[in-house]
C-alpha atoms as a PDB file:
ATOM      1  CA  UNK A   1      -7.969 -10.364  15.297  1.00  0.00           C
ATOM      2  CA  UNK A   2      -5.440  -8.930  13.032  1.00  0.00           C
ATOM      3  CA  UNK A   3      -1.934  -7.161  12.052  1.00  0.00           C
ATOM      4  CA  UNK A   4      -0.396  -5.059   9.519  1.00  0.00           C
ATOM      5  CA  UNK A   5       3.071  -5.516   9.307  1.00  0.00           C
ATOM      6  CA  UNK A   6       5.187  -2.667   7.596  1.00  0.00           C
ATOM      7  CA  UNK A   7       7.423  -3.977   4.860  1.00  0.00           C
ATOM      8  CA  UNK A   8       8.714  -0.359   3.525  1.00  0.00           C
ATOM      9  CA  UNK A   9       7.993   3.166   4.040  1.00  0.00           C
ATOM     10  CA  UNK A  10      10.030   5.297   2.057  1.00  0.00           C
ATOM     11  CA  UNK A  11       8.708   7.012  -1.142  1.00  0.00           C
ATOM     12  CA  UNK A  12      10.549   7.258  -4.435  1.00  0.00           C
ATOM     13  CA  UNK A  13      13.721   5.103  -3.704  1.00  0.00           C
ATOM     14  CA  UNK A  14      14.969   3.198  -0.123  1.00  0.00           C
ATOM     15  CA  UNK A  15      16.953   5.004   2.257  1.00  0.00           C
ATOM     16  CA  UNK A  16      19.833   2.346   3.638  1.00  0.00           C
ATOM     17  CA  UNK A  17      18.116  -0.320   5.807  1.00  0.00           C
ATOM     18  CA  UNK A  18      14.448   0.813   4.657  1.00  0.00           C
ATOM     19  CA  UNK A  19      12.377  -0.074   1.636  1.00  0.00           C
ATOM     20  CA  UNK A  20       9.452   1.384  -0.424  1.00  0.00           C
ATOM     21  CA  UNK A  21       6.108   1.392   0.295  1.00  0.00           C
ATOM     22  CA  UNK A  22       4.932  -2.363   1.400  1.00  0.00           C
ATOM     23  CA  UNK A  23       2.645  -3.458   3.761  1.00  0.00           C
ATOM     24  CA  UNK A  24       1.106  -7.027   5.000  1.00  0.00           C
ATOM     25  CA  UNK A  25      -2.272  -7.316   6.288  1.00  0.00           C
ATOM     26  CA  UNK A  26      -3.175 -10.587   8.056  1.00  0.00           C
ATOM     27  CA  UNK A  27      -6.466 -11.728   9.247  1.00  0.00           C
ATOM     28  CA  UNK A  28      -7.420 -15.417  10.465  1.00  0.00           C
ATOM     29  CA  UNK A  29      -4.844 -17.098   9.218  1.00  0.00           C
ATOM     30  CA  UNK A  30      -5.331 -14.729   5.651  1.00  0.00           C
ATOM     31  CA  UNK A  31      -2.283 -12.546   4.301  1.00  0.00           C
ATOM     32  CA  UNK A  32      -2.766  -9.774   1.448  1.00  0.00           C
ATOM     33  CA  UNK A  33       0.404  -7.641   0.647  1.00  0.00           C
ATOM     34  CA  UNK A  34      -0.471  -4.117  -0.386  1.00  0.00           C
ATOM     35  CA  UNK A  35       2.146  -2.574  -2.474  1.00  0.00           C
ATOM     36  CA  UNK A  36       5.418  -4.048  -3.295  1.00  0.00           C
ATOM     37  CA  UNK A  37       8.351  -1.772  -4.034  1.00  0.00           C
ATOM     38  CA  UNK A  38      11.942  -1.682  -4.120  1.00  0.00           C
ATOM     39  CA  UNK A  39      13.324  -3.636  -1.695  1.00  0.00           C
ATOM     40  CA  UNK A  40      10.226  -4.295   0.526  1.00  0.00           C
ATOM     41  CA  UNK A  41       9.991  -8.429  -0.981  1.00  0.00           C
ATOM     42  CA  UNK A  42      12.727  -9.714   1.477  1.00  0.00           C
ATOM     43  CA  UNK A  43      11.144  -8.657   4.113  1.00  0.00           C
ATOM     44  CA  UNK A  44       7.696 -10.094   3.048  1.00  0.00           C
ATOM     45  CA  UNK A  45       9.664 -13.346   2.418  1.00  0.00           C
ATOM     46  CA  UNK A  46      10.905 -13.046   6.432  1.00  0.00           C
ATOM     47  CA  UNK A  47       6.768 -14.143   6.870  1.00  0.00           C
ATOM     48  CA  UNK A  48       6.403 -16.670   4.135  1.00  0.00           C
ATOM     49  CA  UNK A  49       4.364 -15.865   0.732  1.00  0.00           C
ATOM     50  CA  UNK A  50       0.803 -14.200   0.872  1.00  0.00           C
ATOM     51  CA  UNK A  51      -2.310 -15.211  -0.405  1.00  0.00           C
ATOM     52  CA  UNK A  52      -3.235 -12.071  -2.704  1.00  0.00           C
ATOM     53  CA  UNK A  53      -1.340  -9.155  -3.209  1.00  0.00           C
ATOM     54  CA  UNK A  54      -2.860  -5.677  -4.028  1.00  0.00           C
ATOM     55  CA  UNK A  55      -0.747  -2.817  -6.282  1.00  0.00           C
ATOM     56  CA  UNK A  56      -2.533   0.532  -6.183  1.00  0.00           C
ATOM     57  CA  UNK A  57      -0.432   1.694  -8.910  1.00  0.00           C
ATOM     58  CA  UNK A  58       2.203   0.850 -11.226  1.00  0.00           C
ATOM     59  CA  UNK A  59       5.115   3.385 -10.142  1.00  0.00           C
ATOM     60  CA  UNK A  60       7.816   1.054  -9.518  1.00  0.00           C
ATOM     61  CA  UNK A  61       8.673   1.962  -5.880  1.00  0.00           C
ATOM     62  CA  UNK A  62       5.269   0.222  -5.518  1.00  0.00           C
ATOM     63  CA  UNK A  63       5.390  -2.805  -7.670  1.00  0.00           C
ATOM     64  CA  UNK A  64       9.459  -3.486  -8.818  1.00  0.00           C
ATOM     65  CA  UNK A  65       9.616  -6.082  -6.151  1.00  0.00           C
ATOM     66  CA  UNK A  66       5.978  -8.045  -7.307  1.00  0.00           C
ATOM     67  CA  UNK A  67       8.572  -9.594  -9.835  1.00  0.00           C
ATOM     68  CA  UNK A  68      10.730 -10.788  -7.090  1.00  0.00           C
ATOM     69  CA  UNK A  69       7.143 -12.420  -5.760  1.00  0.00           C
ATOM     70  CA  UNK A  70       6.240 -13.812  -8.885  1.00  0.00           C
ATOM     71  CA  UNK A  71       9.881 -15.301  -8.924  1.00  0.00           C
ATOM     72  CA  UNK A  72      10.161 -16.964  -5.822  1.00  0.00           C
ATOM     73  CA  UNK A  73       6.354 -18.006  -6.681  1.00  0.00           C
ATOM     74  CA  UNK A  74       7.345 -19.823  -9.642  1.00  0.00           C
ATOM     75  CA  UNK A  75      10.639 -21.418  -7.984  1.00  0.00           C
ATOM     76  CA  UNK A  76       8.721 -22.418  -4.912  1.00  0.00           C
ATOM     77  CA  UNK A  77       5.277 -22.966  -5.140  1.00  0.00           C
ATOM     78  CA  UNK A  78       3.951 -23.480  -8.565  1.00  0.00           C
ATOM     79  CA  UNK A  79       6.999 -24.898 -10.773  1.00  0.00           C
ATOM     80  CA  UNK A  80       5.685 -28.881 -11.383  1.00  0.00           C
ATOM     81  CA  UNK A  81       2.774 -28.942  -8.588  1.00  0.00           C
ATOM     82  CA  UNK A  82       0.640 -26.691 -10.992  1.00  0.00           C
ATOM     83  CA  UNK A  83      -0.428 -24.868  -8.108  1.00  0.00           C
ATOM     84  CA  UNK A  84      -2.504 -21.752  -9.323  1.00  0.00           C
ATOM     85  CA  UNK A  85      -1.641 -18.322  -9.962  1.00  0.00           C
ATOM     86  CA  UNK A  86      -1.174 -15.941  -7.185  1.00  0.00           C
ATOM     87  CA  UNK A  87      -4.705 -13.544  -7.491  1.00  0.00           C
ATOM     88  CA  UNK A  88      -3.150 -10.089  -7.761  1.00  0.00           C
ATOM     89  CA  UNK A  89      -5.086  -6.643  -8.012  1.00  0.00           C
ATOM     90  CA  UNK A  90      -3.797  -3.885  -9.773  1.00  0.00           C
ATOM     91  CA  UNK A  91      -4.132  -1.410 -12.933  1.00  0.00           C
ATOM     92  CA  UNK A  92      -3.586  -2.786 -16.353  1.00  0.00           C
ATOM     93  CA  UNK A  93       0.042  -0.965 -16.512  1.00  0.00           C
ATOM     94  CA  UNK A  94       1.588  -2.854 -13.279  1.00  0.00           C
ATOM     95  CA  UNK A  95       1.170  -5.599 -15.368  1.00  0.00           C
ATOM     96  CA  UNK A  96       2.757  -4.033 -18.825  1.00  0.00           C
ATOM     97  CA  UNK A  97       5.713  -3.234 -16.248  1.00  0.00           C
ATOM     98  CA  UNK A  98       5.912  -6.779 -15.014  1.00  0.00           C
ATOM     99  CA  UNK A  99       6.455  -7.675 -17.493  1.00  0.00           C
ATOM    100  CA  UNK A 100       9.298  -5.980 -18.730  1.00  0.00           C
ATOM    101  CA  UNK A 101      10.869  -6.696 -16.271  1.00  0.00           C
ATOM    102  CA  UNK A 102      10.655 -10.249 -16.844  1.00  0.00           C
ATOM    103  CA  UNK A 103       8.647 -11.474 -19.664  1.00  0.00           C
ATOM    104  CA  UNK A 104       9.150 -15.451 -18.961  1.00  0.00           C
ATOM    105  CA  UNK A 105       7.141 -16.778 -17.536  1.00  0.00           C
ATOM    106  CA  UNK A 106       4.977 -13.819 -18.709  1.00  0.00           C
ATOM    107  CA  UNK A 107       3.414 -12.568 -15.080  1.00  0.00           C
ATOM    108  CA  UNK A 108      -0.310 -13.422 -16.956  1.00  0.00           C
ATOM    109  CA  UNK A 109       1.401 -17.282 -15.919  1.00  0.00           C
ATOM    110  CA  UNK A 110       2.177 -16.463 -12.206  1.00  0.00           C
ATOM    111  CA  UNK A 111      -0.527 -14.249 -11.035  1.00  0.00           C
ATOM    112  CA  UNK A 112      -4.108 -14.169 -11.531  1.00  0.00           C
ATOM    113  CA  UNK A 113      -5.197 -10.623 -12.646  1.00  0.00           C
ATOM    114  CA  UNK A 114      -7.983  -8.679 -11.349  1.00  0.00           C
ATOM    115  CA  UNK A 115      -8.949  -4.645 -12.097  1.00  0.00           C
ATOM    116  CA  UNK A 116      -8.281  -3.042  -8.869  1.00  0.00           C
ATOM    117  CA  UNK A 117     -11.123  -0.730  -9.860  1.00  0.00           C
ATOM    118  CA  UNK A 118     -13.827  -3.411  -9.584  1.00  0.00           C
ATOM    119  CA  UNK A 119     -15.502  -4.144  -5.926  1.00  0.00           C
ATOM    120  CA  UNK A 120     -14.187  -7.829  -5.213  1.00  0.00           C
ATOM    121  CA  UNK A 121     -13.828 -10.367  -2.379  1.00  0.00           C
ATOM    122  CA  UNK A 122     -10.287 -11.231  -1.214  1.00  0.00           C
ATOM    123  CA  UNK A 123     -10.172 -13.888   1.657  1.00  0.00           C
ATOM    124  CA  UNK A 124     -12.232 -12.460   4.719  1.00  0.00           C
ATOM    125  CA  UNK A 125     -11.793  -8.965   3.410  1.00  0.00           C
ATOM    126  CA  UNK A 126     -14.212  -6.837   1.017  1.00  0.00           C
ATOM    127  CA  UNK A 127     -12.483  -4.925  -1.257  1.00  0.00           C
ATOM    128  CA  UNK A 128     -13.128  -1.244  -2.196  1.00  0.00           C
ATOM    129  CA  UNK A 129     -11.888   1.178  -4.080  1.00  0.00           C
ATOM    130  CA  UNK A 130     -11.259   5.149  -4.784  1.00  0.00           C
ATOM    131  CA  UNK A 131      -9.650   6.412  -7.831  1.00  0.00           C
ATOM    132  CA  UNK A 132      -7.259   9.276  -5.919  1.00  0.00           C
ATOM    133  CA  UNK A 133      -5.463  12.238  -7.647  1.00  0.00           C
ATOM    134  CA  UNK A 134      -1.975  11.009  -8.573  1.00  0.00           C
ATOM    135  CA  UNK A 135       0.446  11.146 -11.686  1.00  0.00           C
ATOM    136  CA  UNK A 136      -0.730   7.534 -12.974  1.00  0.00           C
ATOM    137  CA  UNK A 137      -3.695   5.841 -12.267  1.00  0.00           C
ATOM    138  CA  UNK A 138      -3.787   5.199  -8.655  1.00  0.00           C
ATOM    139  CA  UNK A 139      -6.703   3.713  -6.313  1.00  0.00           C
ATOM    140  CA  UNK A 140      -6.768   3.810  -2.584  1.00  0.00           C
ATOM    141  CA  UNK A 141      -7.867   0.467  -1.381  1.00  0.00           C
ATOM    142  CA  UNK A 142     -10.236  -0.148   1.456  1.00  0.00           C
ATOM    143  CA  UNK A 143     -10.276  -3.563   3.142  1.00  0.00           C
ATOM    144  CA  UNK A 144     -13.524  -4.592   5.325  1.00  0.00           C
ATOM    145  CA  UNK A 145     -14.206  -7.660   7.235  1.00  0.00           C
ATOM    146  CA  UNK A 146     -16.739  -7.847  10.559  1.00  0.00           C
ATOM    147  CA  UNK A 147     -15.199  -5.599  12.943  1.00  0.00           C
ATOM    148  CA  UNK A 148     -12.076  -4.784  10.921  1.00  0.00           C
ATOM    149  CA  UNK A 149     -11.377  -1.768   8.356  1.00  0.00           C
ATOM    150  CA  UNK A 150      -8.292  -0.639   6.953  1.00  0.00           C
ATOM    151  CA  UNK A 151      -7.708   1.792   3.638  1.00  0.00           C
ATOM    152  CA  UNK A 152      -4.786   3.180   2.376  1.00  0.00           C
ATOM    153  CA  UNK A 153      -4.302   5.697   0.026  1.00  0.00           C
ATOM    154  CA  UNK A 154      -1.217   4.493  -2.189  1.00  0.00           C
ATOM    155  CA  UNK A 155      -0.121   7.878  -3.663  1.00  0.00           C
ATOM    156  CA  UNK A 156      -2.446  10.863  -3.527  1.00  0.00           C
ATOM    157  CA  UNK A 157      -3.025  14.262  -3.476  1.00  0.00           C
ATOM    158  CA  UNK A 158      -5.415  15.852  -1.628  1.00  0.00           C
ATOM    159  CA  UNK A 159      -9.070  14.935  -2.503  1.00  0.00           C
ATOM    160  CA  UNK A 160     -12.601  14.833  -0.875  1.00  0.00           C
ATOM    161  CA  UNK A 161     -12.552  11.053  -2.019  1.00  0.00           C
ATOM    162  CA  UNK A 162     -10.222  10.511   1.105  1.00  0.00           C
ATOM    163  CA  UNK A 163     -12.520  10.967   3.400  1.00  0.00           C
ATOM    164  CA  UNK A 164     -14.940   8.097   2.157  1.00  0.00           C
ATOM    165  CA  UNK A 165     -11.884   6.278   1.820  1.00  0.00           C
ATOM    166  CA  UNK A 166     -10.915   6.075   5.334  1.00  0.00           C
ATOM    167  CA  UNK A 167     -14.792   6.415   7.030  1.00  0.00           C
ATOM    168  CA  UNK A 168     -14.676   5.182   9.914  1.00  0.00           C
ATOM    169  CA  UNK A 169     -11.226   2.743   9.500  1.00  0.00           C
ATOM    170  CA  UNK A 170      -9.862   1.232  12.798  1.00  0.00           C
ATOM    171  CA  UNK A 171      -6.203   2.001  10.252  1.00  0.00           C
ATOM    172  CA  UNK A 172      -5.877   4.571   7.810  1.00  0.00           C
ATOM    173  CA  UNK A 173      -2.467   4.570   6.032  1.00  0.00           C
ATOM    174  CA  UNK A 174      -1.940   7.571   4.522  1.00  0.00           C
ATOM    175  CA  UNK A 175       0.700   9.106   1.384  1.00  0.00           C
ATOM    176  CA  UNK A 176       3.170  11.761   3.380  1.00  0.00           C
ATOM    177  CA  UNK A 177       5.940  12.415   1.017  1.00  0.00           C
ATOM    178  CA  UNK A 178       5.769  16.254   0.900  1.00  0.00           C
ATOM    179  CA  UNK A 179       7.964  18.130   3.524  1.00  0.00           C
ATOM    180  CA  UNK A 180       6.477  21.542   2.403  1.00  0.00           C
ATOM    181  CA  UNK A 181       3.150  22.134   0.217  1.00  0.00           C
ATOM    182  CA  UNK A 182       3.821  23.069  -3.584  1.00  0.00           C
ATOM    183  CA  UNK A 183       3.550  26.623  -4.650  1.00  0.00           C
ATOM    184  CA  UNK A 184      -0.678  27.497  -4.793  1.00  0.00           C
ATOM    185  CA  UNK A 185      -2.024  26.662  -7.955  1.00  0.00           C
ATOM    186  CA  UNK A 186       0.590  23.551  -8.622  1.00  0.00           C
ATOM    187  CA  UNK A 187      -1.284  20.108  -9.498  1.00  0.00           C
ATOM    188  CA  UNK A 188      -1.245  17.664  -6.210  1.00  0.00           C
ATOM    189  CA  UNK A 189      -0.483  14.678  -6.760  1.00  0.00           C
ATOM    190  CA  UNK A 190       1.677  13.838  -3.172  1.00  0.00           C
ATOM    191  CA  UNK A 191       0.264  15.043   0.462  1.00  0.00           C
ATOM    192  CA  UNK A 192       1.790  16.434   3.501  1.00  0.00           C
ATOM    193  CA  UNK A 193       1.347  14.953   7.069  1.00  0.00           C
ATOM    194  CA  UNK A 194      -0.437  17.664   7.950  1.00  0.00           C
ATOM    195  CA  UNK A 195      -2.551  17.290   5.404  1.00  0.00           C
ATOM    196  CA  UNK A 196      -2.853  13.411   5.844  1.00  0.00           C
ATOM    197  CA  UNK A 197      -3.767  14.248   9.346  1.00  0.00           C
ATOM    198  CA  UNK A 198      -6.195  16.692   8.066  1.00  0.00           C
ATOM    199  CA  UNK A 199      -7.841  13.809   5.813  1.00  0.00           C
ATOM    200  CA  UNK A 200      -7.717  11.099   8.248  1.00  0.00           C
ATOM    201  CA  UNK A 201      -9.748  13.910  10.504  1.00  0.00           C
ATOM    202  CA  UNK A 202     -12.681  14.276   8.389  1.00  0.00           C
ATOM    203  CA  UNK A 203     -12.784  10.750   7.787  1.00  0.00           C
ATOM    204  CA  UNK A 204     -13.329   9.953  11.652  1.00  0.00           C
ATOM    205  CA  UNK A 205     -10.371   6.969  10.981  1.00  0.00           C
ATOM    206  CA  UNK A 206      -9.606   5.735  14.700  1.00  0.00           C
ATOM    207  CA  UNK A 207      -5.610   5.602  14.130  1.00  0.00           C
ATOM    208  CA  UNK A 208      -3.428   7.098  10.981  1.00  0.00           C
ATOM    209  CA  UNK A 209      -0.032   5.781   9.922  1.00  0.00           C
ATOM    210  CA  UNK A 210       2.393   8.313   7.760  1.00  0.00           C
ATOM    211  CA  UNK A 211       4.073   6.339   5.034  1.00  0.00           C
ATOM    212  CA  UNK A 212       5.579   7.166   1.801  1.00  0.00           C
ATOM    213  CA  UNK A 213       7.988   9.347   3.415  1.00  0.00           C
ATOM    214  CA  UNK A 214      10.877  11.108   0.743  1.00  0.00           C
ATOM    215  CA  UNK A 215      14.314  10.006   1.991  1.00  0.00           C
ATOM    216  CA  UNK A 216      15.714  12.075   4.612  1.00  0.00           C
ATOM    217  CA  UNK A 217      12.499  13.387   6.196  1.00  0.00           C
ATOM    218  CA  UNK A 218      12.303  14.232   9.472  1.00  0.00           C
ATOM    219  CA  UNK A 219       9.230  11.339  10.680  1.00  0.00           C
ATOM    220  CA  UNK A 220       8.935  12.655  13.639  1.00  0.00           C
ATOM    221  CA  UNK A 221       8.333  16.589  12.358  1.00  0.00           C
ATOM    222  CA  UNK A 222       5.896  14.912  10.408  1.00  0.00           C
ATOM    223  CA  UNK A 223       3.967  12.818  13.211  1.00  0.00           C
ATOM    224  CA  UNK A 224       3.920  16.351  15.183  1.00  0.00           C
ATOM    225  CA  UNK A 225       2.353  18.086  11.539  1.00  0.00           C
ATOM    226  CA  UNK A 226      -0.005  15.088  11.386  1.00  0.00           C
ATOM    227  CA  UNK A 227      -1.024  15.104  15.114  1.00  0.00           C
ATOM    228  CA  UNK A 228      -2.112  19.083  15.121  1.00  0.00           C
ATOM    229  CA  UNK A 229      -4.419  18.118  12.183  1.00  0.00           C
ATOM    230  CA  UNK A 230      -5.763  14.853  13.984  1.00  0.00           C
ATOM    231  CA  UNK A 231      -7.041  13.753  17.089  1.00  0.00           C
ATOM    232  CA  UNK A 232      -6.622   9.927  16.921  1.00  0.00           C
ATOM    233  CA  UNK A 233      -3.493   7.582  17.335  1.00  0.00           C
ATOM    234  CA  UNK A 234      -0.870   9.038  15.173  1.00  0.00           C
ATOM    235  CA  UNK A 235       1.903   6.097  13.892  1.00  0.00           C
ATOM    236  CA  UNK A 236       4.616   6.335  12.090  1.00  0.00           C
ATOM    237  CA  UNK A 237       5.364   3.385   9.287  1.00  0.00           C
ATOM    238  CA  UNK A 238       8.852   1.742  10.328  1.00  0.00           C
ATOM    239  CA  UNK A 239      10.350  -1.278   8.557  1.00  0.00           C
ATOM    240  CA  UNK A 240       9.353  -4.213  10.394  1.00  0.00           C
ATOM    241  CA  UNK A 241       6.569  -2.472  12.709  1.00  0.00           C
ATOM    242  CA  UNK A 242       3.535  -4.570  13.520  1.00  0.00           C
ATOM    243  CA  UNK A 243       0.354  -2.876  14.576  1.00  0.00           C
ATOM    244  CA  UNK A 244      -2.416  -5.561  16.065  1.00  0.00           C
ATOM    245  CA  UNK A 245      -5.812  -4.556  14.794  1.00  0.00           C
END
């Protein structure tokens, strides 16, 4: 059995008491962190340090706090037991941003790097990947073990590629940072809830969580767009939430 355990929600910068987008996925005894914004690494830390961590993208309100990871990695775990590097998955520029933030150690010396667009094993889990419509490079992530399937989209707009995304996932997290659509004709790079409701639809997911919400949204406007579009489980991400798989 497993959990996913919301670290952050909130898209583009924290609202007071929330975080970005964060999320921790345990199965068997194995943790992977997906995404890792501002403020969402204390509340990671509230469950220990994870196994592999997982950055769709390199905006920082979904990688700023990987540094603070890679810190207390270095100060706790690998500083004089030479312990190895934390296997993280992600585009080539979260690591560039990494490490500007903090070039020594150099993150290269904390975390082992792996192209999130390459098919790999992580723990129990199979790792997929779709390259989604976004203003950087961005890949949703699907996770697959016997009897357990969770994707998430990171940031996207909407895109057929969503649907093979979330086929079929017992959990399909899903970008909702748009109150309104953009005028017609306007690149998409963000979605609606009704439109991540639409999405997690045609995918047949079993249960959708909103996330990425823009501070001061209404969440529970949004659940209500989300639910007219779907007919599974509707959540909405909360700070701290825990959803057994």
């Amino acid at each position: 059995m497993g959990e996913l355990t919301v670290l952050g929600s909130c898209g583009g910068f924290p609202e007071p008491g929330r975080a970005c987008a964060g999320f921790l996925l345990s199965h068997n005894g194995f943790r992977v962190v997906l995404d890792l914004g501002y403020g969402a690494a204390s509340r990671l830390f509230a469950h220990g340090l994870p196994d592999a961590v997982v950055v769709t993208h390199e905006h920082p309100d979904h990688c700023a706090d990987v540094s603070a990871l890679g810190r207390a990695w270095y100060y706790t775990v690998q500083a004089g037991s030479g312990s190895p590097r934390l296997p993280l998955y992600c585009t080539p520029g979260t690591l560039r941003r990494l490490a500007a933030m903090e070039p020594r150690p150099h993150p290269s010396e904390l975390f082992e790097v792996h192209d999130l667009g390459a098919p790999a094993d992580i723990g129990p889990f199979r790792l997929t990947t779709h390259e989604l419509p976004h203003y950087l490079p961005n890949f949703g992530v699907r996770l697959t073990t016997p009897g357990l399937t969770v994707a998430y989209t990171g940031d996207t707009g909407p895109s057929p590629a969503l649907a093979d995304l979330g086929r079929d996932a017992d959990l399909f997290i899903c970008d909702a940072t748009l109150r309104t659509p953009p005028a017609e004709g306007e690149p998409r790079f963000l979605m609606t809830a009704a439109e991540a409701g639409h999405w997690a639809e045609r995918a047949g997911a079993r249960r959708l969580m909103l996330t990425h919400f823009w501070p001061g949204t209404d969440r529970e406007a949004a659940a209500a767009e989300a639910r007219a579009e779907f007919g599974g489980e509707v959540l909405v991400a909360d700070e701290d939430l825990t959803v057994a798989l």
